[in-house]
N, C-alpha and C. Protein backbone atom coordinates (compact mmCIF):
# COMPACT_ATOMS: atom_id res chain seq x y z
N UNK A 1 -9.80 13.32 10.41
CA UNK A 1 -10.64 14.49 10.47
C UNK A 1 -10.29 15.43 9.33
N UNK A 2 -11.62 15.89 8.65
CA UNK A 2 -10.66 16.68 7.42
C UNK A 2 -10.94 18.24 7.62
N UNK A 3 -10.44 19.05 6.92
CA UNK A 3 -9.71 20.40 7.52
C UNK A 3 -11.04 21.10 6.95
N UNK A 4 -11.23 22.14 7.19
CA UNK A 4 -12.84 22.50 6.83
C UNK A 4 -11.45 24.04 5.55
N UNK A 5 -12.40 23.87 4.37
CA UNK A 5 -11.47 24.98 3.51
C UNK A 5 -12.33 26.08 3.93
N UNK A 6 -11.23 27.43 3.70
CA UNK A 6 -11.65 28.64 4.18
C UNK A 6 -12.67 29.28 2.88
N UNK A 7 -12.53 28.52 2.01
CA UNK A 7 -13.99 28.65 1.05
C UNK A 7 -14.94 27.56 1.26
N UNK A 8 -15.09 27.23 1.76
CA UNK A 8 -16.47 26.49 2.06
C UNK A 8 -17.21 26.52 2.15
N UNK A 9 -18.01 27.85 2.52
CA UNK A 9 -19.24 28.43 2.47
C UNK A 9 -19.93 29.23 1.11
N UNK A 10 -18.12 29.22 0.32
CA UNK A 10 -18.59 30.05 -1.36
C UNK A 10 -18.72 28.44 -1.76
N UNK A 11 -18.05 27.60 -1.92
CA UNK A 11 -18.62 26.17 -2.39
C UNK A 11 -19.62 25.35 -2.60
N UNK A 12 -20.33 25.86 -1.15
CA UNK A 12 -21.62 25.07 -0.81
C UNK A 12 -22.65 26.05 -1.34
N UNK A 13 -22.70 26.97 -1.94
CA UNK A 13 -23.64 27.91 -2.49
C UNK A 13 -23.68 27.19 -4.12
N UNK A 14 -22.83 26.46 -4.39
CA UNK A 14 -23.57 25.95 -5.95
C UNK A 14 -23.30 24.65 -5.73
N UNK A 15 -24.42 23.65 -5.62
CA UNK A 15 -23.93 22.26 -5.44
C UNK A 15 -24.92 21.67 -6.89
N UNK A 16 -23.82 20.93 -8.29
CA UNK A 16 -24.41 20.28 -9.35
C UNK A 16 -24.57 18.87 -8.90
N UNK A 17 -25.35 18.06 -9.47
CA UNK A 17 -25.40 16.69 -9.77
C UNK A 17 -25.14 16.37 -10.68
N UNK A 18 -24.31 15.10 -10.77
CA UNK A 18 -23.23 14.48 -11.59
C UNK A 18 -24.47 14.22 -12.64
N UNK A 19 -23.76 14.51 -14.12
CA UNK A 19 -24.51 14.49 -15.42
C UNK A 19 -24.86 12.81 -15.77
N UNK A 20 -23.53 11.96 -15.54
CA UNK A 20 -23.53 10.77 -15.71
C UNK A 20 -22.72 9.84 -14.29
N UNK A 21 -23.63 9.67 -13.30
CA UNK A 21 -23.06 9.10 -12.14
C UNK A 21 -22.18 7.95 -12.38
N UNK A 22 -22.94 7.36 -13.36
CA UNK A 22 -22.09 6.03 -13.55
C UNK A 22 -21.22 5.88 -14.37
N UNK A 23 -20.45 7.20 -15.05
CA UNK A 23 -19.43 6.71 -16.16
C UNK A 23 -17.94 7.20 -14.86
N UNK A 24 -17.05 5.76 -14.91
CA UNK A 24 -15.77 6.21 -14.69
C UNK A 24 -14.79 6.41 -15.21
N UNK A 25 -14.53 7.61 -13.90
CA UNK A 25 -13.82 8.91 -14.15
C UNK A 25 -12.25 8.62 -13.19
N UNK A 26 -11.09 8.79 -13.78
CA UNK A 26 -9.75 9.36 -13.08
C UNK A 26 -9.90 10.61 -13.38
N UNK A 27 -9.20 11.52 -12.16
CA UNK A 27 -8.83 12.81 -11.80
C UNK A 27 -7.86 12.81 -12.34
N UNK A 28 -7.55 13.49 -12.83
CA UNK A 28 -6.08 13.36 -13.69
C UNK A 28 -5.32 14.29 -12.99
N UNK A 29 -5.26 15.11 -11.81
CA UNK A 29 -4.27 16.02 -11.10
C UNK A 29 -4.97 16.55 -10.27
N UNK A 30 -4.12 16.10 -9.13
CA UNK A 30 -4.51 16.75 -7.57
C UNK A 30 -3.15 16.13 -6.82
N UNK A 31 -3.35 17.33 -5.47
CA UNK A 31 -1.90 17.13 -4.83
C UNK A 31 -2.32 16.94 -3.60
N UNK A 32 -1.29 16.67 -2.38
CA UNK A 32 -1.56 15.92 -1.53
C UNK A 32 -0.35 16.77 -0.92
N UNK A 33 -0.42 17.53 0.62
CA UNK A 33 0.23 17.65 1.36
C UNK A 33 -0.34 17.96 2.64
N UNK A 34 0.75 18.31 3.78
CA UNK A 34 0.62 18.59 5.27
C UNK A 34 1.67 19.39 5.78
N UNK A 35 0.92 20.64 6.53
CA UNK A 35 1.84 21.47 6.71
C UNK A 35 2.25 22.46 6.51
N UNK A 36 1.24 23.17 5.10
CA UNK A 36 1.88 24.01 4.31
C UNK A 36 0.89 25.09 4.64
N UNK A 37 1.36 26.00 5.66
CA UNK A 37 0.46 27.25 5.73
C UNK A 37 0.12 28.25 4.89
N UNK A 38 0.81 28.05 4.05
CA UNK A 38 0.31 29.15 2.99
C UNK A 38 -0.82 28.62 1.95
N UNK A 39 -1.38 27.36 2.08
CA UNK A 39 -2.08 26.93 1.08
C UNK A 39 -3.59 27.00 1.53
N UNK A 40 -4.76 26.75 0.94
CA UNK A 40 -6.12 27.47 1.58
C UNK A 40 -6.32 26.19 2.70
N UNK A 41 -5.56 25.27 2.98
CA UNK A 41 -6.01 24.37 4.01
C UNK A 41 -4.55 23.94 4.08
N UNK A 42 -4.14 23.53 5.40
CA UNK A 42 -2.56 23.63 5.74
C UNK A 42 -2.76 22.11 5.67
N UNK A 43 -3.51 21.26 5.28
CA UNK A 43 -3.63 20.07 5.31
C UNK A 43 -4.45 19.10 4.15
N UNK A 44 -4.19 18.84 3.28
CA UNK A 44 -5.13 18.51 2.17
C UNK A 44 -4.39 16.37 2.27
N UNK A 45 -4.94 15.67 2.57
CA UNK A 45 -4.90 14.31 2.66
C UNK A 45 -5.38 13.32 2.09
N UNK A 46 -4.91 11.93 2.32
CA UNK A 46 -6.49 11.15 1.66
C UNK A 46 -7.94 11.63 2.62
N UNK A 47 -8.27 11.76 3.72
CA UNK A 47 -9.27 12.01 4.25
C UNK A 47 -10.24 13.73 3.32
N UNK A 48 -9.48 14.69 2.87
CA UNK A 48 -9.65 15.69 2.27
C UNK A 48 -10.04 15.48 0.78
N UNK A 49 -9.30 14.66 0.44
CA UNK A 49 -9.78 14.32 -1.06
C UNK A 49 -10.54 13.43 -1.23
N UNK A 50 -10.72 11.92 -0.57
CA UNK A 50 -11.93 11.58 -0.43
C UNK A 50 -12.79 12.14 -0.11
N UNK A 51 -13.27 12.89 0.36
CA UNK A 51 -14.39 13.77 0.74
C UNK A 51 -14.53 14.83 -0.69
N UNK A 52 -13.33 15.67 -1.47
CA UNK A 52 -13.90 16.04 -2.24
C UNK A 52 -14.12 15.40 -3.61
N UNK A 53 -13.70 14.05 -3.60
CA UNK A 53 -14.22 13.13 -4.71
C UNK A 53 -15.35 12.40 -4.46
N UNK A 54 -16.11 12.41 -3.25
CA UNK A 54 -17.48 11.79 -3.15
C UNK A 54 -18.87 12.55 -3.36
N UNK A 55 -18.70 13.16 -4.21
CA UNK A 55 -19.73 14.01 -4.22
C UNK A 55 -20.89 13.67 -5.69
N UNK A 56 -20.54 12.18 -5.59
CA UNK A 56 -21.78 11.69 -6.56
C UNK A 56 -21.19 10.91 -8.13
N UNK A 57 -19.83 11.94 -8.26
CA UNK A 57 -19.17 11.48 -9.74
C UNK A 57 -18.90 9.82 -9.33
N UNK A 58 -18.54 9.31 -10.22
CA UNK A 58 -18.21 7.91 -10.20
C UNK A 58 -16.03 7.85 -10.28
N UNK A 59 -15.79 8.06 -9.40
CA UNK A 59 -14.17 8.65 -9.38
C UNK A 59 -13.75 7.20 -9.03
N UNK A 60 -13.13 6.79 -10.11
CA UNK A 60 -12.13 5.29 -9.66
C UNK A 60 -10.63 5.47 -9.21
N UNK A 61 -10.65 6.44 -10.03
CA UNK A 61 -8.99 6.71 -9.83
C UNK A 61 -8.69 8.17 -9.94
N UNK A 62 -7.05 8.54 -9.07
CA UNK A 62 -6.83 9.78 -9.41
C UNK A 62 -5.29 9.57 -9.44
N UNK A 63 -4.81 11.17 -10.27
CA UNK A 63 -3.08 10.77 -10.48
C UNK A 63 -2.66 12.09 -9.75
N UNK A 64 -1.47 12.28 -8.61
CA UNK A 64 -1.03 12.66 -8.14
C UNK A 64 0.45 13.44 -8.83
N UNK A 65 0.20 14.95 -8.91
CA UNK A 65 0.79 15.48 -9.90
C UNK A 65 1.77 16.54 -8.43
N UNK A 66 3.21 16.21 -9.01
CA UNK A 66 4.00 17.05 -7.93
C UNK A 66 3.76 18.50 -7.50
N UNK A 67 4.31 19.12 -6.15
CA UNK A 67 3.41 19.97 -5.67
C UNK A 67 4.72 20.98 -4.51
N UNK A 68 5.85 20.20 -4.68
CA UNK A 68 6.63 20.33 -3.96
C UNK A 68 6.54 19.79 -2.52
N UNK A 69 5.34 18.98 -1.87
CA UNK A 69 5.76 18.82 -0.28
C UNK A 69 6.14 18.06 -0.47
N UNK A 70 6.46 17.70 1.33
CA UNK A 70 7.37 16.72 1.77
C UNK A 70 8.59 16.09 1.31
N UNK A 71 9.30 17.19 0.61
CA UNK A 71 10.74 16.97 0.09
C UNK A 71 11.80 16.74 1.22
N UNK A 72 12.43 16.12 1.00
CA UNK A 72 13.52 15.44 2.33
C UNK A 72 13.91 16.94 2.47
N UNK A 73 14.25 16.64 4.06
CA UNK A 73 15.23 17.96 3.88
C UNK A 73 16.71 18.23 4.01
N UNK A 74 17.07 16.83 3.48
CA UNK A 74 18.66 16.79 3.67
C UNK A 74 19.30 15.36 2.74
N UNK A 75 20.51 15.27 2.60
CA UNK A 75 20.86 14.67 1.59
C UNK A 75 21.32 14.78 0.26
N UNK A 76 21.90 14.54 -0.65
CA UNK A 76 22.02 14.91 -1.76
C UNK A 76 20.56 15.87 -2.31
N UNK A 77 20.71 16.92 -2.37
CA UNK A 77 19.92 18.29 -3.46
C UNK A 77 18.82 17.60 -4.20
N UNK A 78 19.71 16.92 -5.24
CA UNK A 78 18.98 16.07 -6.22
C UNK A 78 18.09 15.32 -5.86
N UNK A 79 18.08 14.48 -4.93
CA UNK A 79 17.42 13.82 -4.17
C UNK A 79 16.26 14.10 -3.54
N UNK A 80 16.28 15.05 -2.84
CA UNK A 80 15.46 15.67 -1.84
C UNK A 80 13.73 15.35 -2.36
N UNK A 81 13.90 16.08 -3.85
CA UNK A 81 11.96 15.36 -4.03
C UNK A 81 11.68 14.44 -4.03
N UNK A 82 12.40 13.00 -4.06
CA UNK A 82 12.23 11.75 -4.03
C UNK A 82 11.07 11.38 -2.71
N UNK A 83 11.46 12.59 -1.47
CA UNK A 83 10.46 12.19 -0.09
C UNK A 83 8.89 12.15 -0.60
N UNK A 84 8.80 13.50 -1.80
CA UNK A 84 7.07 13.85 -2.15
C UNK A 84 6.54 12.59 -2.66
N UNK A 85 7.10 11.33 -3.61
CA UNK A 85 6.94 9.98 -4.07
C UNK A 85 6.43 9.47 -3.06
N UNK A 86 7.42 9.53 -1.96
CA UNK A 86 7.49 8.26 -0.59
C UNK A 86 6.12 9.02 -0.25
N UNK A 87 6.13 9.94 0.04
CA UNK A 87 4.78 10.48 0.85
C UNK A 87 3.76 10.07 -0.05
N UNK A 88 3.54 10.43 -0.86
CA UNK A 88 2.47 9.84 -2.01
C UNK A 88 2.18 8.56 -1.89
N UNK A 89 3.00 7.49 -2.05
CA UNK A 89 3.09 6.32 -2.38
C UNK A 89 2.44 5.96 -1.10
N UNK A 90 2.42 6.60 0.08
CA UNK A 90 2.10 5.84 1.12
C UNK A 90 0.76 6.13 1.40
N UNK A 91 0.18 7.22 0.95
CA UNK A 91 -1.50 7.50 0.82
C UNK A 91 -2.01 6.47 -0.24
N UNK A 92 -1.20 6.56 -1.33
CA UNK A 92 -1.79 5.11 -2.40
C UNK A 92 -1.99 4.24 -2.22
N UNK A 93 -0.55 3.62 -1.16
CA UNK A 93 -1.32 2.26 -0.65
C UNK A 93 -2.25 2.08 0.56
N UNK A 94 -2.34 3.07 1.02
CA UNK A 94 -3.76 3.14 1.84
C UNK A 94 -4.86 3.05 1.51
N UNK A 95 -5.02 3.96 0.36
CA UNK A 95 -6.35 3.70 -0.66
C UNK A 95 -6.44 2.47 -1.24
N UNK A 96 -4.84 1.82 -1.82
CA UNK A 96 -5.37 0.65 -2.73
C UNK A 96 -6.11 -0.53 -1.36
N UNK A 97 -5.66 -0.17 -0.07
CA UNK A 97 -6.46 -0.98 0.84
C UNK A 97 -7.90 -1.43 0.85
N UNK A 98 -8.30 -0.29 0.39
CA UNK A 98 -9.65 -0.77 -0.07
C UNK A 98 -10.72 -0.59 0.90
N UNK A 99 -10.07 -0.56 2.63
CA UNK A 99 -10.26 0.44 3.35
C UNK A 99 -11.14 1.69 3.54
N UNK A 100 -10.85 2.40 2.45
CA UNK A 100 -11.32 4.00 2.00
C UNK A 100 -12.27 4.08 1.41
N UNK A 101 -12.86 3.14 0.63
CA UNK A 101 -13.38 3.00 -0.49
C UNK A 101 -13.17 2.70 -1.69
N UNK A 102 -13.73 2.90 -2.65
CA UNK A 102 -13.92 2.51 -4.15
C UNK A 102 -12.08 2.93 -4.54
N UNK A 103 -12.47 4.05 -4.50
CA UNK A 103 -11.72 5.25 -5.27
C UNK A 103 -10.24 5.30 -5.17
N UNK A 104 -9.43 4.57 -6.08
CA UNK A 104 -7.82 4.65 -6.00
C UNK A 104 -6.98 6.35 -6.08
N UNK A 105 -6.86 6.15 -4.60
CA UNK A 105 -6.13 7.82 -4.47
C UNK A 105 -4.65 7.59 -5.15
N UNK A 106 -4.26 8.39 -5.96
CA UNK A 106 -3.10 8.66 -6.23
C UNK A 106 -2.48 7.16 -6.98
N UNK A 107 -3.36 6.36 -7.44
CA UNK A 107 -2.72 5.21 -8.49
C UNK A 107 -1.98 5.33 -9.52
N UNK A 108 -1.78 6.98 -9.66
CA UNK A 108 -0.82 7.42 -10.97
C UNK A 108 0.17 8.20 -9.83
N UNK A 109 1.20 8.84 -10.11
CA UNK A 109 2.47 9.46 -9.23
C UNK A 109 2.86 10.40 -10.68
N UNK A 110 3.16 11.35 -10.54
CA UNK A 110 3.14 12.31 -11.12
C UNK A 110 4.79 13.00 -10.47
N UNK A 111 5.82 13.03 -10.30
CA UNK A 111 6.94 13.31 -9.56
C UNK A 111 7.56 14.51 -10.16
N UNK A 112 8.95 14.60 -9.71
CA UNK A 112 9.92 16.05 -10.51
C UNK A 112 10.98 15.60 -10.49
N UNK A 113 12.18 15.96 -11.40
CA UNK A 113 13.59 15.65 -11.03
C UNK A 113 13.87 16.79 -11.48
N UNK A 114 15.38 16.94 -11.14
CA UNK A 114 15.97 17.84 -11.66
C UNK A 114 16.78 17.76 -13.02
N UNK A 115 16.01 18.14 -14.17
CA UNK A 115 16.40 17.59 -15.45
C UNK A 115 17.61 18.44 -15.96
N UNK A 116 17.80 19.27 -15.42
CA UNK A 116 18.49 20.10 -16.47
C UNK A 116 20.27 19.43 -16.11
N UNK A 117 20.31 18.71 -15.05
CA UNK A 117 21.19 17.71 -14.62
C UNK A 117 22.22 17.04 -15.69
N UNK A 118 20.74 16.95 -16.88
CA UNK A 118 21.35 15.86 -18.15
C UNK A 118 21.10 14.24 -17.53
N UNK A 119 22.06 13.26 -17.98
CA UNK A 119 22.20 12.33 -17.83
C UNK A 119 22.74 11.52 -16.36
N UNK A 120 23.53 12.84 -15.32
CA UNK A 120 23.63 12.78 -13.81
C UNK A 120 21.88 12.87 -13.28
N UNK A 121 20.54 13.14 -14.43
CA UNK A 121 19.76 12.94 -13.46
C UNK A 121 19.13 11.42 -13.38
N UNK A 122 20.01 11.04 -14.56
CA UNK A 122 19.13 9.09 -14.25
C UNK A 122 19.11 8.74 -12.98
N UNK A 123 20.44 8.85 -11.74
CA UNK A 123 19.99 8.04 -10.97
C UNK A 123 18.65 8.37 -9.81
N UNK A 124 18.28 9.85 -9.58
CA UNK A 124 17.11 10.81 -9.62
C UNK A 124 15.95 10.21 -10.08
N UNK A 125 15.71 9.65 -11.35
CA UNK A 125 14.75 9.10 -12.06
C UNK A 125 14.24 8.03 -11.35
N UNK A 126 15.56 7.21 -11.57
CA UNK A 126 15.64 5.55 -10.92
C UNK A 126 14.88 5.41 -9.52
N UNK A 127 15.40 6.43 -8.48
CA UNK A 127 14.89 6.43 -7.16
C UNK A 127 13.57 6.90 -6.69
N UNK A 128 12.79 7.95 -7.93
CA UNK A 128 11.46 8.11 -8.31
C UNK A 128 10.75 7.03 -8.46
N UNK A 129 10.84 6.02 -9.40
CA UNK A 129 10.38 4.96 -10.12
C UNK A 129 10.45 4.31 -8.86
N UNK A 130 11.68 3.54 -8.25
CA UNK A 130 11.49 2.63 -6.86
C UNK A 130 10.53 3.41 -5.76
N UNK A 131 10.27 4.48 -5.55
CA UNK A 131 10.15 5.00 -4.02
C UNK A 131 7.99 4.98 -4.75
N UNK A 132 7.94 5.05 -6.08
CA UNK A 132 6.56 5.04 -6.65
C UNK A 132 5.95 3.83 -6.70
N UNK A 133 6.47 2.74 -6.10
CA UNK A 133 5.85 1.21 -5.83
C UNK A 133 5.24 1.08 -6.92
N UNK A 134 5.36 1.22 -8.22
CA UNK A 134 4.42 0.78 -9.80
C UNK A 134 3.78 1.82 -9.99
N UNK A 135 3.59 2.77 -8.81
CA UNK A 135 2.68 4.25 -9.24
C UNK A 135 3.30 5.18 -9.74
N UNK A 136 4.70 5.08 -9.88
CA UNK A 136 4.91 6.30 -10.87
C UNK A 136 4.90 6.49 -12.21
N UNK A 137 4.62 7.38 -12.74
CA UNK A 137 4.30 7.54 -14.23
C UNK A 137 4.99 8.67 -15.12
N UNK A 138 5.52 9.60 -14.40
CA UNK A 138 6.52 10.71 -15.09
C UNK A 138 6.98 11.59 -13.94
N UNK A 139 7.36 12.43 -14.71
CA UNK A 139 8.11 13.38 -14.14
C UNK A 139 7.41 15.30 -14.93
N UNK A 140 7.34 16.07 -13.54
CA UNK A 140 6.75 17.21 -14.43
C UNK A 140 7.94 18.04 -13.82
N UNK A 141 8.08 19.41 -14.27
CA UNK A 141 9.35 19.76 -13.80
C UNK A 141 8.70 21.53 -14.16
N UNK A 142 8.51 22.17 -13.46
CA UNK A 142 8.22 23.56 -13.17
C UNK A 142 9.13 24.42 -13.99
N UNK A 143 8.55 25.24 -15.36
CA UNK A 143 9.48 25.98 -16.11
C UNK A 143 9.36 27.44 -15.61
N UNK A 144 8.81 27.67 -14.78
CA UNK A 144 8.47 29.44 -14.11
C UNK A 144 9.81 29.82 -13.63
């Protein structure tokens, strides 16, 4: 069931049609969590983003760019974002099911480590890369 956004009614006041339906398109960044009350929908999922990628574009793929959820909440520090991968990774392979439709949710992984670590953050990296089942692709790391 997907979460109705508290803009939804400013949304549905301009609806375009896709210029070129048939050229495909990856999303190159969108995030994926549950839980997070402070965000305009405490729930944004594959069910949420399929819905806002069907709206006519031709969307094959999208890459999942870190966001902070579902970080472990215990364990080595360093560690802890490794859970946002696992969580990711497990909407990806739902989508790559084929299941969902067309549209590969999250076939790119977009992650964080803690770089400023140095060379104590390889093994950080390493456990990104495994927990991203072939979907991970970098690391972005928040300079604010």
């Amino acid at each position: 069931m997907t979460a109705r956004k508290k803009n939804h009614d400013w949304l549905a006041l301009t609806v375009e049609e896709p210029i070129e339906p048939d050229l495909p398109i990856c999303d190159p960044h969108h995030h994926l969590w549950d839980g997070e009350s402070g965000r305009v929908v405490p729930r944004y999922l594959l069910d949420e983003i399929l819905e806002d990628v069907g709206g006519g574009h031709r969307i094959v793929s999208t890459v999942f760019i870190e966001c902070g959820a579902m970080f472990k909440p215990d364990g080595p520090e360093a560690l802890r974002a490794v859970g946002e991968t696992e969580f990711v990774n497990g909407i990806a392979a739902m989508s790559a099911s084929g299941l969902y439709g067309p549209t590969r949710i999250a076939a790119g992984i977009v992650g964080t480590a803690p770089l400023r670590l140095g060379a104590a953050a390889a093994p950080v990296l390493d456990a990104q890369i495994a927990a991203g089942g072939g979907r991970f692709r970098g690391i972005r790391l928040g300079a604010a």
